[in-house]
Protein backbone atom coordinates (compact mmCIF):
# COMPACT_ATOMS: atom_id res chain seq x y z
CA UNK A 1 -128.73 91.99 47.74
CA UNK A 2 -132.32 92.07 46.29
CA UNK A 3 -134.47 89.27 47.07
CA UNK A 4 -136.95 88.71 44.07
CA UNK A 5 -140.75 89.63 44.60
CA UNK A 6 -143.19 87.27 44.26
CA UNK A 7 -145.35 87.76 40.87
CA UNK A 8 -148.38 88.37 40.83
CA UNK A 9 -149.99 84.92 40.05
CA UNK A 10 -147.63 83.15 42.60
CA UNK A 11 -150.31 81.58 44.72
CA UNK A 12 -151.66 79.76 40.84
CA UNK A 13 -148.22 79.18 39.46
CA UNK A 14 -147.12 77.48 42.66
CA UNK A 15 -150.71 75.56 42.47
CA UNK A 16 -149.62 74.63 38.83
CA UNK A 17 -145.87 73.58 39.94
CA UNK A 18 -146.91 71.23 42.84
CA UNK A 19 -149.49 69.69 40.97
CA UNK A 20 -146.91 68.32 38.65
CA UNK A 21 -145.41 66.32 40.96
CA UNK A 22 -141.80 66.82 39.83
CA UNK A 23 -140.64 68.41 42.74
CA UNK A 24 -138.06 66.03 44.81
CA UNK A 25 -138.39 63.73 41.92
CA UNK A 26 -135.01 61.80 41.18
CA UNK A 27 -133.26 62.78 37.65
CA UNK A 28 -134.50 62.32 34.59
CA UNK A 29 -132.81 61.65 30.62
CA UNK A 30 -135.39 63.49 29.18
CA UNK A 31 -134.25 67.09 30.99
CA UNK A 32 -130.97 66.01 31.59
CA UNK A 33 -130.50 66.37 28.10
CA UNK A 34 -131.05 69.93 27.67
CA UNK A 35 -128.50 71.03 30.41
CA UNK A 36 -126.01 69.15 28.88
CA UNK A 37 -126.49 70.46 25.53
CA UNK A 38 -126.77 74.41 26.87
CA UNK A 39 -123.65 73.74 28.80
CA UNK A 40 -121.60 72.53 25.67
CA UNK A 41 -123.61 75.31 23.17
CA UNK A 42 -123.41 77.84 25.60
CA UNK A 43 -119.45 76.76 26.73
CA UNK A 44 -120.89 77.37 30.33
CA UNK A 45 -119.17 75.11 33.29
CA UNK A 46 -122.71 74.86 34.60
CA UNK A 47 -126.63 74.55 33.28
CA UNK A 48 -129.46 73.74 35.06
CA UNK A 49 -133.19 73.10 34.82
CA UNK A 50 -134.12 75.05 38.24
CA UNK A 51 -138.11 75.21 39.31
CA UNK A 52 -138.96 77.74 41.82
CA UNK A 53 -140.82 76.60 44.73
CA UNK A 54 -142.40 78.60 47.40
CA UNK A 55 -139.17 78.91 49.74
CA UNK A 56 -136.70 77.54 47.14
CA UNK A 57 -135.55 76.65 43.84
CA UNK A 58 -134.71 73.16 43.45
CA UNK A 59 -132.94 71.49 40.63
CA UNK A 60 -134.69 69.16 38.95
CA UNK A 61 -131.25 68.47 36.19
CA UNK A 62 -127.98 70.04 36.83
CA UNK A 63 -124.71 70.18 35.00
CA UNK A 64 -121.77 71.37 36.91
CA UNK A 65 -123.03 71.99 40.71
CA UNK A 66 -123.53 69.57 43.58
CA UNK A 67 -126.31 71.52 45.10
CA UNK A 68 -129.77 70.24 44.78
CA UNK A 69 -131.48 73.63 45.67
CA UNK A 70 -131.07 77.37 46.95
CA UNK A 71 -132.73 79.23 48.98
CA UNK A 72 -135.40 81.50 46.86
CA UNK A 73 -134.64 84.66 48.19
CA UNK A 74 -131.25 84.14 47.13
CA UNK A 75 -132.06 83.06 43.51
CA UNK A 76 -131.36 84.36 40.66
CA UNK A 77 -134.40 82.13 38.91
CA UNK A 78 -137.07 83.93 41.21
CA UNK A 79 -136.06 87.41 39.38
CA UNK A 80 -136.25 85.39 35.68
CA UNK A 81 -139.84 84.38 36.56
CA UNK A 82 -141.13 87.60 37.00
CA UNK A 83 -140.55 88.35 33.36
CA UNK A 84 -141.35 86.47 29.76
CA UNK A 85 -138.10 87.46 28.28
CA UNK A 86 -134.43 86.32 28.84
CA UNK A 87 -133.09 86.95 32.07
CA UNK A 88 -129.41 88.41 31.48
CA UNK A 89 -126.76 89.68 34.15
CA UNK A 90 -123.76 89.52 32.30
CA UNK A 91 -121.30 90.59 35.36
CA UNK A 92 -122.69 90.36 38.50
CA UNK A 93 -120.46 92.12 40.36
CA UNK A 94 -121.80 95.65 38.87
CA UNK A 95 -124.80 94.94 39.65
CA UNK A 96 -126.28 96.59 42.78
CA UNK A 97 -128.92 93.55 42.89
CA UNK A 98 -125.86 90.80 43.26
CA UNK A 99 -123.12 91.81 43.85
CA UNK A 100 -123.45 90.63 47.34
CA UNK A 101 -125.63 87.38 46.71
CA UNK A 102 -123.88 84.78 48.72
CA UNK A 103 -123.61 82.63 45.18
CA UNK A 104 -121.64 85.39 44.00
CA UNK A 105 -119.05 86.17 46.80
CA UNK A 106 -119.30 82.43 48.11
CA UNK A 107 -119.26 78.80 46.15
CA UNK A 108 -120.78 78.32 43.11
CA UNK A 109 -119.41 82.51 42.74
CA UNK A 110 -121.89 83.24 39.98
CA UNK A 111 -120.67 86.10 37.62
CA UNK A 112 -122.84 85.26 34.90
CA UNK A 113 -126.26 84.21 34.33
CA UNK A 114 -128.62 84.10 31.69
CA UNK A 115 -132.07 82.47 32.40
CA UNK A 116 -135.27 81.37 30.06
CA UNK A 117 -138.35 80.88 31.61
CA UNK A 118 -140.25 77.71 32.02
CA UNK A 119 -143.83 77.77 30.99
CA UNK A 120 -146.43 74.81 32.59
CA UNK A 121 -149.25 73.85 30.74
CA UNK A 122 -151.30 76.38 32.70
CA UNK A 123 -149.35 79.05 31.18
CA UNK A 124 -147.44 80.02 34.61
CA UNK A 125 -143.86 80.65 34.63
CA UNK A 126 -142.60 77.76 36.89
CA UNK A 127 -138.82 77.89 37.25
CA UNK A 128 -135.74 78.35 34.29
CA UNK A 129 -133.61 76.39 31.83
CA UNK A 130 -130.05 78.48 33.26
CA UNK A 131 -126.42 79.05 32.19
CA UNK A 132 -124.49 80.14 34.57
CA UNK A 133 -120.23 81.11 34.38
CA UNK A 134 -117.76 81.96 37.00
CA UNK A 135 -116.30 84.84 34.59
CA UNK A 136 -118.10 87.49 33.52
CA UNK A 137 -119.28 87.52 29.81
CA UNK A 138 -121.54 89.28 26.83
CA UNK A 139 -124.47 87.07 25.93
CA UNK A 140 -126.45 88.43 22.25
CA UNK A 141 -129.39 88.16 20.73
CA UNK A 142 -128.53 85.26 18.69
CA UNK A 143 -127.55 83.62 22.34
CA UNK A 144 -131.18 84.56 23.62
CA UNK A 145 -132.59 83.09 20.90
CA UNK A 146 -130.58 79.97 21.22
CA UNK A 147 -131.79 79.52 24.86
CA UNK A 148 -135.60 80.35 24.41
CA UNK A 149 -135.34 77.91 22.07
CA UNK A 150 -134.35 75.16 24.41
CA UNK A 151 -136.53 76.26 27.31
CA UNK A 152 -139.52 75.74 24.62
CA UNK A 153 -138.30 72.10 24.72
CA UNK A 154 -138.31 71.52 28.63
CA UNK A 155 -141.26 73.77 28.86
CA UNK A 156 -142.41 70.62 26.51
CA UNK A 157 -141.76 68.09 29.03
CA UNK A 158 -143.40 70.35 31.84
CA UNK A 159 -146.62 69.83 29.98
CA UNK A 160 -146.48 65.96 29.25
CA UNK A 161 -145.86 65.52 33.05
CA UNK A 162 -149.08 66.92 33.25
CA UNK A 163 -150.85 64.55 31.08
CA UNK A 164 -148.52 61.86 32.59
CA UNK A 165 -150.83 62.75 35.62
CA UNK A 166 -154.21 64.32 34.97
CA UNK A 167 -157.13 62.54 34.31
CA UNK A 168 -157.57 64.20 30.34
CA UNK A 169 -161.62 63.72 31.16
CA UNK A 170 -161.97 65.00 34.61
CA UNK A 171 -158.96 67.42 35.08
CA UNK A 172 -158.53 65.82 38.74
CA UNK A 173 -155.27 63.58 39.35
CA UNK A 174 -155.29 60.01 37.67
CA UNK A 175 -154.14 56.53 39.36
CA UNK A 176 -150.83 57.64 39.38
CA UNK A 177 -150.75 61.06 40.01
CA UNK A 178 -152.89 60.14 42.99
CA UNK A 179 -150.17 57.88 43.95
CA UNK A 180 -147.42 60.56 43.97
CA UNK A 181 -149.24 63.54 45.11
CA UNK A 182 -150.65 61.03 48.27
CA UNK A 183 -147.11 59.88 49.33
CA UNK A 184 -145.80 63.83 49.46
CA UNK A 185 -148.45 64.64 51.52
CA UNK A 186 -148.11 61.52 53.76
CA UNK A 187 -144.81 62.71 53.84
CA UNK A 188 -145.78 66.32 55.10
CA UNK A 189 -147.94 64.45 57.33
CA UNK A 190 -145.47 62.03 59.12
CA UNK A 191 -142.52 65.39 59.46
CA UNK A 192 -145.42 66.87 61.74
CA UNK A 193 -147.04 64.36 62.81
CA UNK A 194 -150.52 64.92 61.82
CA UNK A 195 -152.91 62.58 60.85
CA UNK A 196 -154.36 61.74 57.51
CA UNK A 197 -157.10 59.79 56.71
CA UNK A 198 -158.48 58.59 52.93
CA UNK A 199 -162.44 57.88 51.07
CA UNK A 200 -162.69 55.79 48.48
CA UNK A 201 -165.59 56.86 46.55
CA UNK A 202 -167.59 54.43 43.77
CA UNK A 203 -170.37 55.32 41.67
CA UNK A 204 -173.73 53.69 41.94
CA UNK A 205 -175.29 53.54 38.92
CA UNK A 206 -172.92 54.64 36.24
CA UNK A 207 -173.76 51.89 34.10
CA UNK A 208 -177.09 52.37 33.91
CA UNK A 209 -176.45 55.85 33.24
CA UNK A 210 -174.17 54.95 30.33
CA UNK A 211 -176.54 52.33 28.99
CA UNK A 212 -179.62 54.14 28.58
CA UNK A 213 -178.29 57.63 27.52
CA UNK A 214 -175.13 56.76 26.01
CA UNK A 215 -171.32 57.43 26.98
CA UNK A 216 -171.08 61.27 26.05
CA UNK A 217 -173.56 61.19 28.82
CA UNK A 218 -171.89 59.26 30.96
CA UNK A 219 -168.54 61.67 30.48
CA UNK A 220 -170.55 64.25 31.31
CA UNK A 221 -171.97 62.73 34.66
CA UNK A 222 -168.47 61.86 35.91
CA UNK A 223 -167.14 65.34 35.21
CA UNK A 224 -169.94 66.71 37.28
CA UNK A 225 -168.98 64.24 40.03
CA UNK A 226 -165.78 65.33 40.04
CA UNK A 227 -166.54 68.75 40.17
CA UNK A 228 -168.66 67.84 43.19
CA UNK A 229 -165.26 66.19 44.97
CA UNK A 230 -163.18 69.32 44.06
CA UNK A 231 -165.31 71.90 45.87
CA UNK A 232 -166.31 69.79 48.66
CA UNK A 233 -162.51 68.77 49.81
CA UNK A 234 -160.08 71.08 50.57
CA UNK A 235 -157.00 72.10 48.27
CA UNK A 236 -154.73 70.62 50.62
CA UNK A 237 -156.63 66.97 50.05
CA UNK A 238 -155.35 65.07 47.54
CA UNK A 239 -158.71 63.43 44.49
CA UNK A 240 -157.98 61.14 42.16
CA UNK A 241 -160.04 59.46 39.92
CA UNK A 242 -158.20 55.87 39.83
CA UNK A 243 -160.81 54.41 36.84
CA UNK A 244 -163.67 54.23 35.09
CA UNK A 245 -166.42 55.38 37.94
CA UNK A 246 -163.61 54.95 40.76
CA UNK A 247 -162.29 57.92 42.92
CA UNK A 248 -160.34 58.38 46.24
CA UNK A 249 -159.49 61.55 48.20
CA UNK A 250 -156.71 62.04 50.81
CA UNK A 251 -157.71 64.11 53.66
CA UNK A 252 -154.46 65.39 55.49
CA UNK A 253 -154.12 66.66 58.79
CA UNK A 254 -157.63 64.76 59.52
CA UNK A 255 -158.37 61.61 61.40
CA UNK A 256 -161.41 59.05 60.93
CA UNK A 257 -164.58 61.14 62.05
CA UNK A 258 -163.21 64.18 60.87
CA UNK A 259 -162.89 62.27 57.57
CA UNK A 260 -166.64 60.79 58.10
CA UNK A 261 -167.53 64.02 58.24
CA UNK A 262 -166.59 65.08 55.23
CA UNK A 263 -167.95 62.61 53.60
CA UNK A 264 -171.23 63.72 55.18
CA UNK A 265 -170.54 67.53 53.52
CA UNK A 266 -170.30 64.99 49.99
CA UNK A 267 -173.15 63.63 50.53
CA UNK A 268 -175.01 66.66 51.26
CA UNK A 269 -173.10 68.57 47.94
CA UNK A 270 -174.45 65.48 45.54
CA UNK A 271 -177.98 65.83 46.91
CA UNK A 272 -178.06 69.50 46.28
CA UNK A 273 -176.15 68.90 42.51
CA UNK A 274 -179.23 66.21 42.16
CA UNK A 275 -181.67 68.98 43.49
CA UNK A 276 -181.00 71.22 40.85
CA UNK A 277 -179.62 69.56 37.70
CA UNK A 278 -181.92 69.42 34.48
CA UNK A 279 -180.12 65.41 34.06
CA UNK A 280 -183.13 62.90 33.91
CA UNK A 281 -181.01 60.82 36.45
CA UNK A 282 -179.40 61.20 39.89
CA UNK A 283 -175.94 60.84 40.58
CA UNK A 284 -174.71 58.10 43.38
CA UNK A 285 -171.89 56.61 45.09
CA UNK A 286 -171.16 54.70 48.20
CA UNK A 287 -167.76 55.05 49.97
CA UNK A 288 -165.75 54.09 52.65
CA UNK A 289 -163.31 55.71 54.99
CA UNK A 290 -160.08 54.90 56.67
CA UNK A 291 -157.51 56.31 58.81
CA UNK A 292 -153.77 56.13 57.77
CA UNK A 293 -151.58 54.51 59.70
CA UNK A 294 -148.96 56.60 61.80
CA UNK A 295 -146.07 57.15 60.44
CA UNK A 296 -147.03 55.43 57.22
CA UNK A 297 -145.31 57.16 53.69
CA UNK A 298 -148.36 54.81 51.76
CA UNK A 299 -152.09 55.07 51.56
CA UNK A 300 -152.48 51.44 49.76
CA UNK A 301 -153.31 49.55 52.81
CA UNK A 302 -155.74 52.17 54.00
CA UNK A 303 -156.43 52.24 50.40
CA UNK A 304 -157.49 48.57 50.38
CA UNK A 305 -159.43 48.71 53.86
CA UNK A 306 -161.28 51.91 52.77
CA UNK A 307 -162.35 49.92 49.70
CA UNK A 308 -163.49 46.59 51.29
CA UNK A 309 -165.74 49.41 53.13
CA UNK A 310 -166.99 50.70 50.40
CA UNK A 311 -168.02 47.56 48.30
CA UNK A 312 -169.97 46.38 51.75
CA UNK A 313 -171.51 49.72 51.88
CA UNK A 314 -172.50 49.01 48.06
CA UNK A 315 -173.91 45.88 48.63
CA UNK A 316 -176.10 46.28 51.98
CA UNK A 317 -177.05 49.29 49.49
CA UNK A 318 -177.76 46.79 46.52
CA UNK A 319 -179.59 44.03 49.11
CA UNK A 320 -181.98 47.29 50.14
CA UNK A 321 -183.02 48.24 47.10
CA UNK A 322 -184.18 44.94 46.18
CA UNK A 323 -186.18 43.92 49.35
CA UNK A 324 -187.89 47.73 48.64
CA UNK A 325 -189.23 45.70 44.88
């Protein structure tokens, strides 16, 4: 058996994939739809919309299998990725690269496959639309065509998850992919029971800064900001810009002063950004931190408590500047 390599851009196409957040994600009509059609145009017992994770491929639609995911180095899908074209083994059992692949001589006993890639928004190749038979077969170029064709289509829905997700002005995660991308990684969390703790960050001033130089300006001044939170956390953390001059970060494997801290290192990066940007204004925020419950799958209550911090921080803030006029 040959276990497939790893392409070259794995550590940016596995970036891409996770920050979709359709891993583990329960089935869906929308993709559903395509395995059932490839299985009926293809006359295949089995088709299957397969995404290729670090360690794994997991099946985000399947016709015609139980499984829910394979181990990677046992895939099939992790040699499709390496290529643009259409994967084809059309019997594997004369091929020196399968023929003893333990889904070939064991359950679901593969002897043909023909794989598409899947193609994120970023352009990575993130996993396959799949047909897969139990007898061996010929598979043409009008067949190739056929399934490109539908992988375009899911490779469609990969890229509205993304907008389903991103924040279209900032490029960080929005309210809701906040939402999903925090409760995997309070999941990771709780399975090794690490801490996590959360900021929620609010912008001081934004309105002013949208009144007097208008709202292009404004745009601009919360895409710096959120360039700010992107190279100040790590890429494990989890920003989110939840709306209009609101953000929060997730800081895992971190408790409450570690979490201070790094809201200390923010601090520091926005007075250095203010130090040396050409903008006739200064960028603020106040925030407040809070430590996750253990055990907890949710960040709202820390959420909320982290919040109530903030907006007292934002008013002693407020009460300061006045008594200095």
């Amino acid at each position: 058996m040959q276990p497939p390599p790893d392409p070259p851009d794995e550590r940016a196409r596995a970036a891409e994939l996770h920050s979709l957040s359709i891993l583990d994600t329960p089935p869906e009509e929308r993709f559903d739809r395509y395995t059932r059609l490839a299985r009926r145009l293809f006359r295949v017992p089995i088709a299957l919309v397969s995404l290729v994770d670090t360690d794994r491929q997991w099946f985000k639609s399947r016709q015609g299998l139980e499984a829910t995911e394979t181990p990677r180095d046992v895939s099939f899908c992790g040699h499709t990725i390496l290529d643009a074209e259409v994967f084809v083994i059309e019997n594997t059992e004369s091929d020196v690269r399968f023929c003893d692949n333990p889904l070939v001589t064991s359950d679901p006993h593969i002897r043909f496959y023909a794989g598409c890639p899947l193609v994120g928004p970023g352009g990575h190749r993130l996993g396959t639309l799949c047909v897969i038979d139990r007898t061996a077969r010929s598979f043409d170029d009008e067949d190739r065509a056929a399934l490109q064709d539908l992988a375009a289509m899911v490779s469609g829905e990969l890229a509205s998850l993304e907008m389903a997700t991103t924040d279209e002005l900032t490029g960080i995660s929005n309210r809701r992919g906040f939402d999903v991308l925090s409760g995997q990684a309070l999941a990771m969390c709780q399975r090794g029971e690490q801490p996590a703790s959360v900021v929620m960050i609010d912008m001081d001033g934004f309105k002013a800064i949208n009144d007097r130089f208008g709202h292009e300006e404004g745009d601009r001044a919360l895409v710096a900001f959120a360039r700010i939170l992107r190279s100040t956390f790590r890429e494990s953390d989890v920003i989110g810009r939840l709306g209009g001059d609101e953000f929060a970060a997730l800081l895992t494997r971190t408790d409450a002063a570690s979490a201070c801290d790094a809201e200390r290192r923010l601090r520091e990066a926005v007075d250095a950004h203010n130090a040396s940007s050409p903008a006739a204004y200064s960028l603020d925020y106040s925030a407040g931190v809070e430590a996750i419950d253990a055990g907890s799958t949710c960040a709202s209550d820390a959420l909320r408590r982290a919040d109530e911090g903030m907006y007292a921080r934002k008013l002693a803030k407020r009460a300061k500047l006045r008594r200095a006029s």
